[in-house]
Protein backbone atom coordinates (compact mmCIF):
# COMPACT_ATOMS: atom_id res chain seq x y z
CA UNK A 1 5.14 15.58 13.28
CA UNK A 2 2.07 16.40 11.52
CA UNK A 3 -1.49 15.03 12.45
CA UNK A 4 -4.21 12.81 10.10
CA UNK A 5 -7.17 10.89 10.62
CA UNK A 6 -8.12 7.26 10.19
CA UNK A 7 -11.60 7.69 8.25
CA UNK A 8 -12.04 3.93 7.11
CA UNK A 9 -11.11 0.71 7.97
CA UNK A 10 -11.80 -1.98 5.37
CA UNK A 11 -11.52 -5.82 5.79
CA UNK A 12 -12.11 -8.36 3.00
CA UNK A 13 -13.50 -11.53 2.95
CA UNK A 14 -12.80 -14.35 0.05
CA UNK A 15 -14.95 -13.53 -2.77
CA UNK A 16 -15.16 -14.29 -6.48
CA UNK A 17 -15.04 -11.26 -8.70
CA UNK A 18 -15.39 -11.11 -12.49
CA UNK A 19 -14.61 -8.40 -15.67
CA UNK A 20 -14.05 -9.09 -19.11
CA UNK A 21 -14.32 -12.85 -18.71
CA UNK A 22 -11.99 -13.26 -16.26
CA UNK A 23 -13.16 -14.59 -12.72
CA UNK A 24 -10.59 -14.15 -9.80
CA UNK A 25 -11.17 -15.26 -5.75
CA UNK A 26 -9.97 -12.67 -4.11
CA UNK A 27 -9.84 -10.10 -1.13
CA UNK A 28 -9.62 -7.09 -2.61
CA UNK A 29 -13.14 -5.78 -1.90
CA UNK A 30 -12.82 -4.39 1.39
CA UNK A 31 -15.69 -2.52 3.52
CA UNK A 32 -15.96 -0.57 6.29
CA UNK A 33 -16.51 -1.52 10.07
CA UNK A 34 -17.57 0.56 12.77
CA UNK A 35 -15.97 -1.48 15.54
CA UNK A 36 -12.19 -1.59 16.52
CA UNK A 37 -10.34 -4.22 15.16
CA UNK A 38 -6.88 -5.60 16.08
CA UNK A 39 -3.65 -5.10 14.33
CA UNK A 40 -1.08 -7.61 13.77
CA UNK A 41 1.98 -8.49 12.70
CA UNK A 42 1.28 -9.86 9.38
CA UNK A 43 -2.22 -8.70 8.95
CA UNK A 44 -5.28 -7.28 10.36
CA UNK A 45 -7.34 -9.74 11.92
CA UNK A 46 -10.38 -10.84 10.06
CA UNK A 47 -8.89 -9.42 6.75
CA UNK A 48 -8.67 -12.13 3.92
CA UNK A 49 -5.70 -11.64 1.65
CA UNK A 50 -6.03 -14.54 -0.86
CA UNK A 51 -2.57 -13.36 -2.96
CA UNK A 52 0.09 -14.39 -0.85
CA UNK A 53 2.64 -14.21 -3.01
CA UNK A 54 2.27 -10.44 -3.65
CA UNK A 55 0.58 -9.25 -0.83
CA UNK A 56 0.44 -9.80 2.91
CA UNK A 57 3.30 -10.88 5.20
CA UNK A 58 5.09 -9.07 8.15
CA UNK A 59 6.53 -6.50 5.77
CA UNK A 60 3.08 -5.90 3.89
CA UNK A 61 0.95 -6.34 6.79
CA UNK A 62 -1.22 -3.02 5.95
CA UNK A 63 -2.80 -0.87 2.92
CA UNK A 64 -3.60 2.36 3.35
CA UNK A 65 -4.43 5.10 0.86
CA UNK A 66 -5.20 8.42 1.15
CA UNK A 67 -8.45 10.41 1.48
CA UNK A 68 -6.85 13.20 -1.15
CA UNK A 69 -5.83 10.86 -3.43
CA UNK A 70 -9.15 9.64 -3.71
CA UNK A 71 -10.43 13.08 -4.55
CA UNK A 72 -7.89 12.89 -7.26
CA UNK A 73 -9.28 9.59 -8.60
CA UNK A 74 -12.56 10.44 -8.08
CA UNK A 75 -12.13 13.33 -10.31
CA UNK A 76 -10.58 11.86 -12.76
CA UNK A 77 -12.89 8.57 -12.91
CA UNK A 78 -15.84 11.52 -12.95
CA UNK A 79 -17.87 9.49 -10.34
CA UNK A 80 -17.42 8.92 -6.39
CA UNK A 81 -15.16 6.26 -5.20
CA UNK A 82 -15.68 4.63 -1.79
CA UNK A 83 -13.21 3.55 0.93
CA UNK A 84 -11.69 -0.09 0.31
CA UNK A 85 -11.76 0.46 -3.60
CA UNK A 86 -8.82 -0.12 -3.95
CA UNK A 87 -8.18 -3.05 -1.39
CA UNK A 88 -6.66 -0.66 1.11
CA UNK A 89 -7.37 -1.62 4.98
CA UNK A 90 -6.76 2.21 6.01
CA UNK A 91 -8.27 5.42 4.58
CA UNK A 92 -6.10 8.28 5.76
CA UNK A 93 -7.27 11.71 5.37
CA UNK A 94 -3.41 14.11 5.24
CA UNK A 95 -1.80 10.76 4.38
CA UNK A 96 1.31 12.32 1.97
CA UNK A 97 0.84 10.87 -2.13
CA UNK A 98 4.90 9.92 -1.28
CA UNK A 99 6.65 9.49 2.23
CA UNK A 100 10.28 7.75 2.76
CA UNK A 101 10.26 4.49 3.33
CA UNK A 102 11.00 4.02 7.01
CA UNK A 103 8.41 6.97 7.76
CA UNK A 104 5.80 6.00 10.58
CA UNK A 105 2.02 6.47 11.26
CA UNK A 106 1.16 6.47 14.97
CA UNK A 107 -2.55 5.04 15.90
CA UNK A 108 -3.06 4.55 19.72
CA UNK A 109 -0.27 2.08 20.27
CA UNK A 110 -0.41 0.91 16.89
CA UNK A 111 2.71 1.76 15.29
CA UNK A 112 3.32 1.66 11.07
CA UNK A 113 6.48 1.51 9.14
CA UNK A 114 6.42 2.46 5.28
CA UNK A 115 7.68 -0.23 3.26
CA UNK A 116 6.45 -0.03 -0.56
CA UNK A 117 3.91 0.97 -2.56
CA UNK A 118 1.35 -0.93 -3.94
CA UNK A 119 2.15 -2.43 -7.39
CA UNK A 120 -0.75 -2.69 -9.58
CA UNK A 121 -2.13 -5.89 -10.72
CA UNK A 122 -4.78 -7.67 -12.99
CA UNK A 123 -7.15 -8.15 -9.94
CA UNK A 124 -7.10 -4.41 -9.20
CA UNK A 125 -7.98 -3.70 -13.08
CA UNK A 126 -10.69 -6.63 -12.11
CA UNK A 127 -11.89 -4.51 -8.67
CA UNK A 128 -12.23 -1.32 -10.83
CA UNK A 129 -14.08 -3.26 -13.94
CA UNK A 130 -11.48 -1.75 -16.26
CA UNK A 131 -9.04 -3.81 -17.81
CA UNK A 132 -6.36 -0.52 -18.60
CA UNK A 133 -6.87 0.54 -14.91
CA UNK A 134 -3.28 -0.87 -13.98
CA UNK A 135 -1.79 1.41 -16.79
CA UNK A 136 -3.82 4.84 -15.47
CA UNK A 137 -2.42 3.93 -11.92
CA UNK A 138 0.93 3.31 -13.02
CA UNK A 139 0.64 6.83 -14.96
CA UNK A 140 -1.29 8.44 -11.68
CA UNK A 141 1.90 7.74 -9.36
CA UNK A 142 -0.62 7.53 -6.16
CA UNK A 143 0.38 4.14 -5.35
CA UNK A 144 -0.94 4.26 -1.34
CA UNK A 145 1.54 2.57 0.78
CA UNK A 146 2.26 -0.54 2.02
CA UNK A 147 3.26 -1.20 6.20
CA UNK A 148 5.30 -3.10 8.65
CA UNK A 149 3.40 -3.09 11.61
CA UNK A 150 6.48 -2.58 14.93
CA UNK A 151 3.35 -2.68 17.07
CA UNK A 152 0.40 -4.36 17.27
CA UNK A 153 -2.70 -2.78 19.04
CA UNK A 154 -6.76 -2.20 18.31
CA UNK A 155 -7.49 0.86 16.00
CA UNK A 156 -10.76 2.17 14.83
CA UNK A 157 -12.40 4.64 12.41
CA UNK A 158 -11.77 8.47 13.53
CA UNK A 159 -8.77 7.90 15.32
CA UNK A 160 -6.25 10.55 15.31
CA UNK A 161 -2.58 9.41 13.10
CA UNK A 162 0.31 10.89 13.86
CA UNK A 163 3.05 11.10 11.06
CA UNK A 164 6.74 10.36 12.04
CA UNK A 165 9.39 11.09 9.71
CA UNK A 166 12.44 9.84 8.76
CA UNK A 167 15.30 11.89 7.96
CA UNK A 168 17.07 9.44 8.03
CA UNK A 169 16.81 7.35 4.74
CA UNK A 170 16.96 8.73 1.27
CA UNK A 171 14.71 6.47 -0.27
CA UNK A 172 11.02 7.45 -0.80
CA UNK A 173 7.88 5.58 -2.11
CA UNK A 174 8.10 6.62 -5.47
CA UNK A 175 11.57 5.64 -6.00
CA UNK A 176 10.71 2.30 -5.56
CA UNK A 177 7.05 2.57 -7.73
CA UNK A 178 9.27 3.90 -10.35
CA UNK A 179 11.96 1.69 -10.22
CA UNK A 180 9.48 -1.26 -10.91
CA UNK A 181 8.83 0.57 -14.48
CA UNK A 182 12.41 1.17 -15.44
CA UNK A 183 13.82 -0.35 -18.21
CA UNK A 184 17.55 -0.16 -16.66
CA UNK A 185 18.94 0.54 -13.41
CA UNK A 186 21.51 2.57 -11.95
CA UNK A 187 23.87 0.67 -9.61
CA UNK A 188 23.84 3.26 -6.89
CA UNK A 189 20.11 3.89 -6.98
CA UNK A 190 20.06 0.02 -6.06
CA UNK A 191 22.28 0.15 -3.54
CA UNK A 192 20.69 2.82 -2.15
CA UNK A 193 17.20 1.59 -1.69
CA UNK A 194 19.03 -1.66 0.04
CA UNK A 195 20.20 0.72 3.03
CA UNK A 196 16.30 1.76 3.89
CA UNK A 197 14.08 -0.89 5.80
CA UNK A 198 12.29 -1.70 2.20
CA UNK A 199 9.99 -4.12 2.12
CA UNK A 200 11.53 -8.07 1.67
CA UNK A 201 10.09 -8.64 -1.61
CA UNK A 202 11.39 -5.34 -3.19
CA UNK A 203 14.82 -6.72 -1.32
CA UNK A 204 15.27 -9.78 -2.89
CA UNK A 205 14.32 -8.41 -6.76
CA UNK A 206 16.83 -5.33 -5.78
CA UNK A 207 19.57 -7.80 -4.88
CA UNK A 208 18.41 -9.93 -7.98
CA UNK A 209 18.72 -7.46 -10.21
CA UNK A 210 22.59 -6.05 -8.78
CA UNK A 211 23.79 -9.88 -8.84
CA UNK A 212 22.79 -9.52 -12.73
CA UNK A 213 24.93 -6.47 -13.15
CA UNK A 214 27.97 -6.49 -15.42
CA UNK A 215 31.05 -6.23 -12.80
């Protein structure tokens, strides 16, 4: 087990952002809070997610990106970057760039579940005021992580996370960021993500895509 720290927790609320004449409502620009909040099952409370389609839902309940990774971006960007940027509802200082899926994070009795990463989209490129953002963080490979939550609880900022592998799957976070770029797919590879507790929307394109191959 190794040991992190929650640094940030963001929340949303619905608000109209704009870039390159394109206006979107949306909950992607998240800010800090001081005070503990409450995680559930499909989200954490007072968060707006306005995408439910793509985001959101038991399996996608939590963000969180890492403090490194921000570093990284921040670098790169050649200006500072603050927590919630990037819609994420935890910033995680130690948080691994990849982890298997089926990994855990441990906060007080909160417990976390790696599902998928995060999939870049036109309202992140909106957030970010760049419209080729979601092509740098498709090149970047730091997609953050999406979570199940397997227990609900109150977390706040500075808490200690624990990090609880699994050994047990051989199916990691990148395989499945990847996977959404490729322009073919091995059979096997997509039978293998379908063993690890992947998130459902990943699922159901996976076993889209296998019905599709030739038999």
């Amino acid at each position: 087990m190794e040991y992190m720290q929650l640094v940030s927790v963001n929340l949303g609320s619905r608000e109209e952002i704009s870039h390159a004449n394109k206006s979107v409502l949306s909950g992607i620009r998240k800010r800090p809070i001081a005070e503990p909040c409450f995680v559930g099952r499909s989200r954490i409370e007072d968060d707006v997610i306005e995408d439910l389609e793509h985001h959101g839902g038991t399996d996608q309940a939590v963000y969180a990106y890492s403090v490194e990774d921000y570093e990284w971006w921040s670098q790169q960007l050649d200006r500072e970057l603050s927590p919630g940027l990037f819609g994420e509802n935890f910033t995680i200082s130690g948080m691994p760039t990849d982890m298997n899926v089926g990994d855990r994070l441990l906060i007080g009795e909160v417990v976390l579940e790696a599902t998928a990463p995060r999939i870049p989209c036109a309202t992140l490129a909106t957030r970010l005021q760049d419209s080729g953002f979601g092509t740098k963080f498709r090149q970047a490979e730091r997609p953050g992580v999406y979570f199940r939550v397997l227990n609900e609880g109150q977390v706040c900022a500075g808490d200690v996370v624990t990090f609880v592998q699994n050994d047990t799957v051989d199916v990691t976070i990148l395989d499945l960021f990847r996977y959404k770029y490729a322009n073919s797919h091995d059979e096997a590879d997509l039978r293998r993500f379908l063993e690890a507790p992947i998130a459902e929307r990943f699922r159901v394109a996976i076993e889209n895509k296998l019905a599709l191959l030739p038999s």
